[in-house]
N, C-alpha and C. Protein backbone atom coordinates (compact mmCIF):
# COMPACT_ATOMS: atom_id res chain seq x y z
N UNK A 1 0.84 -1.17 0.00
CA UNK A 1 0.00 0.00 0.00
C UNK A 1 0.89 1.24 0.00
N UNK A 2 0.74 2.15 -0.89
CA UNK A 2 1.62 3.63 -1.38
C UNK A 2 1.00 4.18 0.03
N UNK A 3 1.48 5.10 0.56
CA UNK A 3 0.99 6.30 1.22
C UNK A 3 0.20 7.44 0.49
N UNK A 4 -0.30 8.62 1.02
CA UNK A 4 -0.67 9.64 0.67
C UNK A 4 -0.06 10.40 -0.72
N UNK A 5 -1.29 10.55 -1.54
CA UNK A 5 -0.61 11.42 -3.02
C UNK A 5 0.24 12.66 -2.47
N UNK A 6 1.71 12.91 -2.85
CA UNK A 6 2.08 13.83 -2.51
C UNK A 6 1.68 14.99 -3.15
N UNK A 7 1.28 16.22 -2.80
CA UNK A 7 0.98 17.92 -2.79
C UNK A 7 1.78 17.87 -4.18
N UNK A 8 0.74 18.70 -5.15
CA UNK A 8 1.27 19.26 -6.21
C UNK A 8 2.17 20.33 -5.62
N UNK A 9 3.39 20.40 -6.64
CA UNK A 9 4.22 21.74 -5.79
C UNK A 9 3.25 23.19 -6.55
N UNK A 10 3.47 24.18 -5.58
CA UNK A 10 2.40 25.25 -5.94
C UNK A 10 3.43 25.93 -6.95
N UNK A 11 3.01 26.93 -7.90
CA UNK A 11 3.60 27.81 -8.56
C UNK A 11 3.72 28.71 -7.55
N UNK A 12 4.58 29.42 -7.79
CA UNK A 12 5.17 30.87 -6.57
C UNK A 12 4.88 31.76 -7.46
N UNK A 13 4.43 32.16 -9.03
CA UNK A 13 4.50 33.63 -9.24
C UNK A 13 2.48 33.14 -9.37
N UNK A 14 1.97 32.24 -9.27
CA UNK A 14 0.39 33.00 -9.17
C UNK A 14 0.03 34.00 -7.62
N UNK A 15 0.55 33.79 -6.82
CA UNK A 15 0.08 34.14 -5.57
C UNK A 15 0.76 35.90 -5.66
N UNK A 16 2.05 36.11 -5.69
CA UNK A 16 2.57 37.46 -5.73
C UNK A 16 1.40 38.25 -7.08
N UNK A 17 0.93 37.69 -8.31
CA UNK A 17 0.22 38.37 -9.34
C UNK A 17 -0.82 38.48 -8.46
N UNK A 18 -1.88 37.31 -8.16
CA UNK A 18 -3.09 37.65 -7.36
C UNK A 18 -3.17 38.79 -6.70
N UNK A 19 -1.92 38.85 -5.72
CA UNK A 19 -1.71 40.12 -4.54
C UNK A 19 -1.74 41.36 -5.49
N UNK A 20 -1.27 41.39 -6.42
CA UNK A 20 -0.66 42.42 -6.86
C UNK A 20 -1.89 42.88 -7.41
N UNK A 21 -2.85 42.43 -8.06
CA UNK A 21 -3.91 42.80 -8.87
C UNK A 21 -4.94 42.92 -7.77
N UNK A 22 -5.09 42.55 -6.65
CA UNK A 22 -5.52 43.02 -5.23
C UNK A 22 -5.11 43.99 -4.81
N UNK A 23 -4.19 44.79 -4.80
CA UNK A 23 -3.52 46.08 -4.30
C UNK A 23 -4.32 46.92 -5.39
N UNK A 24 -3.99 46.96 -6.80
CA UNK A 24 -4.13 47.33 -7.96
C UNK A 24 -6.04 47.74 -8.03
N UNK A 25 -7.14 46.64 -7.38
CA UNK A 25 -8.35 47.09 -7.54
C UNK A 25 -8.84 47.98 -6.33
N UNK A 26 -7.65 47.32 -4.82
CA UNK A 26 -8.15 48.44 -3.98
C UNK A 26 -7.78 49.81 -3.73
N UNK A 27 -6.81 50.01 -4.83
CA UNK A 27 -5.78 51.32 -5.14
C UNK A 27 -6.87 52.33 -6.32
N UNK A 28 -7.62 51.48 -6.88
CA UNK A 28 -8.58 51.70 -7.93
C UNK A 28 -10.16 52.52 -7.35
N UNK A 29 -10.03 51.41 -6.44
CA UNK A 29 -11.66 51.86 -5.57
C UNK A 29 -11.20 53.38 -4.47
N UNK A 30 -9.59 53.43 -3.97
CA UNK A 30 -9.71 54.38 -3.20
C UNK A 30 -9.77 55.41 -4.20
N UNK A 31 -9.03 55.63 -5.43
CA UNK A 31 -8.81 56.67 -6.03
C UNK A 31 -10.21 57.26 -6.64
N UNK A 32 -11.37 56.35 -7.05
CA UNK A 32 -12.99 56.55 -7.20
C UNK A 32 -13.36 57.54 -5.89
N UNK A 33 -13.10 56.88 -4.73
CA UNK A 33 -13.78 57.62 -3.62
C UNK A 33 -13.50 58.83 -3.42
N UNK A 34 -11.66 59.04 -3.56
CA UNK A 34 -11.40 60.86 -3.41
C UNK A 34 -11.97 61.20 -4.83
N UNK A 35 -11.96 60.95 -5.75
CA UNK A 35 -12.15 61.43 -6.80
C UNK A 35 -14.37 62.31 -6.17
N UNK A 36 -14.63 61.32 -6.19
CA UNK A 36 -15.74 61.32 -5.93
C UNK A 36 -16.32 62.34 -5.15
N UNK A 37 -14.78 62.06 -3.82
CA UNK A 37 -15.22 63.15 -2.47
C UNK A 37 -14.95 64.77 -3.00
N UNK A 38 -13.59 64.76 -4.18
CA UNK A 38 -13.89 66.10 -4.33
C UNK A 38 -14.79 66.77 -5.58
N UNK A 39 -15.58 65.63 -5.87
CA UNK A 39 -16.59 65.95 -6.86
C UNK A 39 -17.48 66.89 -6.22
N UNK A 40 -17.37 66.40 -4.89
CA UNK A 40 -18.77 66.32 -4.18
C UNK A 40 -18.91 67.98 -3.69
N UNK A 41 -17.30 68.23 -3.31
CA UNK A 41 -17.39 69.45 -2.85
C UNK A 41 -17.16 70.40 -3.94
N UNK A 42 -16.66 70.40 -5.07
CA UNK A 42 -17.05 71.37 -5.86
C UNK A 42 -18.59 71.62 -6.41
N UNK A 43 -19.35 70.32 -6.67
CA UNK A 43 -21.00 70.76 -7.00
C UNK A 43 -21.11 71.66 -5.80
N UNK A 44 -21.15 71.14 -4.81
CA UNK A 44 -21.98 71.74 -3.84
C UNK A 44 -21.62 73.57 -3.10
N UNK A 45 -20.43 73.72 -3.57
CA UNK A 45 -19.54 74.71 -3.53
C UNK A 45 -18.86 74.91 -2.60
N UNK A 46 -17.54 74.95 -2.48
CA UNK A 46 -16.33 74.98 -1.83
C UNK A 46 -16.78 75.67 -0.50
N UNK A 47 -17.19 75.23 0.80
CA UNK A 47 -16.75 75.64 2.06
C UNK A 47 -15.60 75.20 2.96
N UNK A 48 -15.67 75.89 3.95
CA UNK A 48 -14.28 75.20 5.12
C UNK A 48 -14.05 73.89 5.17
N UNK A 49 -15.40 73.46 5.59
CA UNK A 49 -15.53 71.88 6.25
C UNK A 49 -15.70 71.24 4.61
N UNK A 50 -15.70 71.48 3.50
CA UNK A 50 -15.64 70.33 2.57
C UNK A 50 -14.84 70.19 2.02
N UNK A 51 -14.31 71.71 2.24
CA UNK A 51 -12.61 71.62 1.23
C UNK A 51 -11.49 71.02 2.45
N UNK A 52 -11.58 70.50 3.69
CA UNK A 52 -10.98 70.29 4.91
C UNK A 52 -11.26 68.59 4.80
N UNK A 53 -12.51 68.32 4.60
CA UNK A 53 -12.66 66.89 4.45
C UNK A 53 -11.87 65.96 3.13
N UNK A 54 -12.14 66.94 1.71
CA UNK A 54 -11.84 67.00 0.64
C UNK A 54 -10.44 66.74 0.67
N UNK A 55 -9.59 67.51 1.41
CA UNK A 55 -7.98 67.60 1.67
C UNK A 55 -7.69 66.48 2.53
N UNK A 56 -8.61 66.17 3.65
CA UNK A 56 -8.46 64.87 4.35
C UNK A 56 -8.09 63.52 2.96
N UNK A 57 -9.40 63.65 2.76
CA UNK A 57 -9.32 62.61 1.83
C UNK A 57 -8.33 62.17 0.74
N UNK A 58 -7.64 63.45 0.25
CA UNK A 58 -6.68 63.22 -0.57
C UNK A 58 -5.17 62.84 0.08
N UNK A 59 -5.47 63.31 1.52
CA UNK A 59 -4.60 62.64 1.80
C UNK A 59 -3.95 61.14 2.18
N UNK A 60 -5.17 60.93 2.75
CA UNK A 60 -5.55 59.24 3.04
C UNK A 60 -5.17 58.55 1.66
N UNK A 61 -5.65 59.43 0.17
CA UNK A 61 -5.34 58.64 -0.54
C UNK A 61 -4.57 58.43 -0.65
N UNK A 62 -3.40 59.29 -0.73
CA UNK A 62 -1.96 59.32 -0.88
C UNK A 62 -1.50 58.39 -0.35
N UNK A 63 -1.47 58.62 1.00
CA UNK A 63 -1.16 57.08 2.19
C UNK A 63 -1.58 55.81 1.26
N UNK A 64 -2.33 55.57 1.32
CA UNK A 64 -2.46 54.39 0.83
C UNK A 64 -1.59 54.05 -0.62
N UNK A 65 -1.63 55.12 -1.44
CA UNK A 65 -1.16 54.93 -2.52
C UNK A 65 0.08 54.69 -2.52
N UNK A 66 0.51 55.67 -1.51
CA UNK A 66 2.48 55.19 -0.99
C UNK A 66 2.52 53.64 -0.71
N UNK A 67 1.66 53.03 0.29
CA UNK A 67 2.13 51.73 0.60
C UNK A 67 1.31 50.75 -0.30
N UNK A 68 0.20 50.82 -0.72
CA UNK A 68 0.31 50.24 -2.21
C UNK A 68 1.37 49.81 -3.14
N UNK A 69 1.95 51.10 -3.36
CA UNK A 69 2.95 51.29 -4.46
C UNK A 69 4.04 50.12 -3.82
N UNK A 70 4.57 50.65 -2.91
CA UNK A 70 5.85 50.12 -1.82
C UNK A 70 5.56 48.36 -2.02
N UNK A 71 3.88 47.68 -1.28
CA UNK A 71 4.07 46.32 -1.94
C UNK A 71 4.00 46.50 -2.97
N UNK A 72 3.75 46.62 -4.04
CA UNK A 72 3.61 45.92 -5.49
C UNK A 72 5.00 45.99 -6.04
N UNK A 73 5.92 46.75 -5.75
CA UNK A 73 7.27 46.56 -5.84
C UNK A 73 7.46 45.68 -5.67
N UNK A 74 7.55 45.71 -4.13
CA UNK A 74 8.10 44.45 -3.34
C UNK A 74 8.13 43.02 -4.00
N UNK A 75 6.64 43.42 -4.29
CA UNK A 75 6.09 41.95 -4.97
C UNK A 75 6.71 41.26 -6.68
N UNK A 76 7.32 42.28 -7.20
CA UNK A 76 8.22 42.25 -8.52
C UNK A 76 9.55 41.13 -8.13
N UNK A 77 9.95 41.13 -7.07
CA UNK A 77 11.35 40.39 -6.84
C UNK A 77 10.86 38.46 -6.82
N UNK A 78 11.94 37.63 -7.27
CA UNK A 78 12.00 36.77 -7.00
C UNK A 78 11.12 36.06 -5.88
N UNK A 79 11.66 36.25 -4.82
CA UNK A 79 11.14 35.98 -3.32
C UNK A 79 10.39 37.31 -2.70
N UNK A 80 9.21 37.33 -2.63
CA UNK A 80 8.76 38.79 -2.11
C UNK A 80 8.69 38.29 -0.50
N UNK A 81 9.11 39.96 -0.02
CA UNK A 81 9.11 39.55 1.13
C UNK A 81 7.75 39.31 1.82
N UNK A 82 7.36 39.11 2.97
CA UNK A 82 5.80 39.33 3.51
C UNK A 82 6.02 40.77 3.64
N UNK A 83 4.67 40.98 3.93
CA UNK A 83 4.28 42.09 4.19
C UNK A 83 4.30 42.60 5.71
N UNK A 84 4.91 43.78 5.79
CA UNK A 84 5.09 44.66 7.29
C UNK A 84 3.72 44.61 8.51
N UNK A 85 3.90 44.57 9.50
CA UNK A 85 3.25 45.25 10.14
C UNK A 85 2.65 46.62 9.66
N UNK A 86 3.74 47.48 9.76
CA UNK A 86 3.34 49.04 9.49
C UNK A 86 2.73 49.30 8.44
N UNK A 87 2.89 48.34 7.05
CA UNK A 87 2.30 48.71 5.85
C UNK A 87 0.87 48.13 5.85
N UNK A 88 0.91 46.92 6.58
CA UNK A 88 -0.65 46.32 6.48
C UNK A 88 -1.25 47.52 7.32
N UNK A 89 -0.89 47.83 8.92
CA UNK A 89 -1.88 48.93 9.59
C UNK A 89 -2.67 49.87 8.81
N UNK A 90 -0.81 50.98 8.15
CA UNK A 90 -1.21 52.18 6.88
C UNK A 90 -2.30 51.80 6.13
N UNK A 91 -2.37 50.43 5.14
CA UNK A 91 -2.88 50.32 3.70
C UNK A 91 -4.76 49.80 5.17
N UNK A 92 -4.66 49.32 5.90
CA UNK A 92 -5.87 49.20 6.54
C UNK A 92 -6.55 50.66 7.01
N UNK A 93 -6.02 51.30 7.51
CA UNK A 93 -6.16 52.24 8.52
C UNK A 93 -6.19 53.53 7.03
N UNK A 94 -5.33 53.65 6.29
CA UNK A 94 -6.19 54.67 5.19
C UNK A 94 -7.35 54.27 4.97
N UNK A 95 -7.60 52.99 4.31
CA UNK A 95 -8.51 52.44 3.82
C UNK A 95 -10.15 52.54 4.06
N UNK A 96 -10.21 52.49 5.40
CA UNK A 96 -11.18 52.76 6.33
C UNK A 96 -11.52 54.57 6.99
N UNK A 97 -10.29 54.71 6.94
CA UNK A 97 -10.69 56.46 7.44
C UNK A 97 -11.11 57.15 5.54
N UNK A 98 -10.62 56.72 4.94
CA UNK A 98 -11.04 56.97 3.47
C UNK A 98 -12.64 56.82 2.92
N UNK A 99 -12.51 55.24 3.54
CA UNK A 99 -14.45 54.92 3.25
C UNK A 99 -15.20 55.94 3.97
N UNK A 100 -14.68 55.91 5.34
CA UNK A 100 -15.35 56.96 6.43
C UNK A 100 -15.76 58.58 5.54
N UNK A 101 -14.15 58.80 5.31
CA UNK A 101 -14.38 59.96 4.95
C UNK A 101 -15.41 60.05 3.72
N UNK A 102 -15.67 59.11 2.62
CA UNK A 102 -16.24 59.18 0.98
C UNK A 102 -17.61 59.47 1.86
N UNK A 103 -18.15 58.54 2.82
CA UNK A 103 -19.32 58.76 3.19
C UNK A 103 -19.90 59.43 4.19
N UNK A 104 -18.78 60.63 4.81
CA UNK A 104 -19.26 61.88 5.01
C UNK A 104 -19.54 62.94 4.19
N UNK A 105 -18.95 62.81 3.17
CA UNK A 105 -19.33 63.52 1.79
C UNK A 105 -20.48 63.50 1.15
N UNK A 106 -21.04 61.65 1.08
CA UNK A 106 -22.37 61.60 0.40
C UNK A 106 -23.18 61.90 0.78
N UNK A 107 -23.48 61.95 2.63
CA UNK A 107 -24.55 62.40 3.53
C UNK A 107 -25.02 63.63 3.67
């Protein structure tokens, strides 16, 4: 009696592409939302608090877009490394103060 079928060996570049095209749609959806948020405040016409939220928001995008950028590099090499603490927090923690912010805008 054989033992157990041994594990296909996995390919190593589907998983770094997956990630990468994962960064790539949520880099996509944040840039919709500021886009969106400063749609919102020019219809409605430029005050303190929208051009303040508006500036929030672009900044969050930025954040994110920095550590976005930073993995998908990463992810170009041979062996990518894992991913940081600090960059998962950033790319979480924009992410969410971003949604926050798109939907103080729509309200």
């Amino acid at each position: 009696m054989s033992g157990p079928d041994p594990e296909p060996e996995r390919d190593p570049g589907l998983q770094p592409e997956r990630t990468r095209l994962a960064w790539r749609r949520t880099t996509l959806s944040c840039t919709v939302a500021a886009v969106l948020a400063a749609r919102a405040v020019l219809h409605r016409g430029p005050t303190a608090t929208g051009v303040l939220a508006c500036a929030l928001c672009l900044l969050l995008w930025l954040g994110f877009l920095t550590a976005a950028h930073r993995r998908m590099v990463a992810l170009t090499c041979r062996h990518p490394r894992t991913l940081t603490v600090r960059g998962a927090w950033t790319a979480a923690l924009c992410t969410v103060a971003l949604a926050g912010c798109a939907a103080a805008m729509v309200v």
